[in-house]
Protein backbone atom coordinates (compact mmCIF):
# COMPACT_ATOMS: atom_id res chain seq x y z
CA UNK A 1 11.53 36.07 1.85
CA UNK A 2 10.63 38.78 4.57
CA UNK A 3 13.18 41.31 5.16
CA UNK A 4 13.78 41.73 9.00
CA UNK A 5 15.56 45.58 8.42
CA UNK A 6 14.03 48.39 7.56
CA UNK A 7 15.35 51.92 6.30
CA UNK A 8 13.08 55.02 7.12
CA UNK A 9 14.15 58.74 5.66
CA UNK A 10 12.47 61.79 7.50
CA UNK A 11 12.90 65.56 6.98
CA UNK A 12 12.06 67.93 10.27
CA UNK A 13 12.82 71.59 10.12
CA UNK A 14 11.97 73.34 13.55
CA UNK A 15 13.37 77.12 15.27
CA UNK A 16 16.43 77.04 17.62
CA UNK A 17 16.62 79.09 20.67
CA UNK A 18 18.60 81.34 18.87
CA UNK A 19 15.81 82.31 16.45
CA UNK A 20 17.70 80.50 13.65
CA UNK A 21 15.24 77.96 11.20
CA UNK A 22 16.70 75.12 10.72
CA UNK A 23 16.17 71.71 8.52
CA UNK A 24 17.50 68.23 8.86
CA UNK A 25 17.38 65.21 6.91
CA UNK A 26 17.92 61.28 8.18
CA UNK A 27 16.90 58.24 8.14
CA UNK A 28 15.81 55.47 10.94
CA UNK A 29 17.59 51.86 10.63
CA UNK A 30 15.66 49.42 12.82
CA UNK A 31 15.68 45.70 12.98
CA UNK A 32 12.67 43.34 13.91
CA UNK A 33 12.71 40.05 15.99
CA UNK A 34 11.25 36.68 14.86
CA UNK A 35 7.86 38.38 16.36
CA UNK A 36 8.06 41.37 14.36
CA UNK A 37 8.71 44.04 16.90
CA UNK A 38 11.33 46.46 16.87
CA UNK A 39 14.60 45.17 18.63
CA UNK A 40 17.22 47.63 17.28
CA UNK A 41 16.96 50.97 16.08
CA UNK A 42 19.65 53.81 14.68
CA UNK A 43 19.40 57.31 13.83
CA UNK A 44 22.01 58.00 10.72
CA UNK A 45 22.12 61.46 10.09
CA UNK A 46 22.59 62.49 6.57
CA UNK A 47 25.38 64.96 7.57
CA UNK A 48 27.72 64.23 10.72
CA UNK A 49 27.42 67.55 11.68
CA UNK A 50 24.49 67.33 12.67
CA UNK A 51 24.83 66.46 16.55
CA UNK A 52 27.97 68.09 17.12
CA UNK A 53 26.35 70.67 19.27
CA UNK A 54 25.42 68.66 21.52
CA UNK A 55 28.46 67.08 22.27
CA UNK A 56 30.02 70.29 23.74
């Protein structure tokens, strides 16, 4: 039985403008169609923090 979701964690760490290091943790949700391509896909952050930044 194929599985048509898939669940991807990643790690990034990077430098903000500020100078500050940084690291993140999420993972990827994405959903295939009957053709096996990518038809949906989510970012679910680990920690809802994450974005609120950018929401300002």
């Amino acid at each position: 039985m194929r599985s048509d979701k898939y669940k991807t964690k990643w790690a990034v760490c990077g430098k903000r403008v500020s100078k500050e290091e940084f690291t993140q943790t999420d993972k990827d949700v994405a959903k295939l169609n009957a053709e096996g391509k990518i038809n949906y896909l989510a970012n679910v952050p680990d920690n809802i923090l994450t974005f609120e930044t950018y929401k300002k």
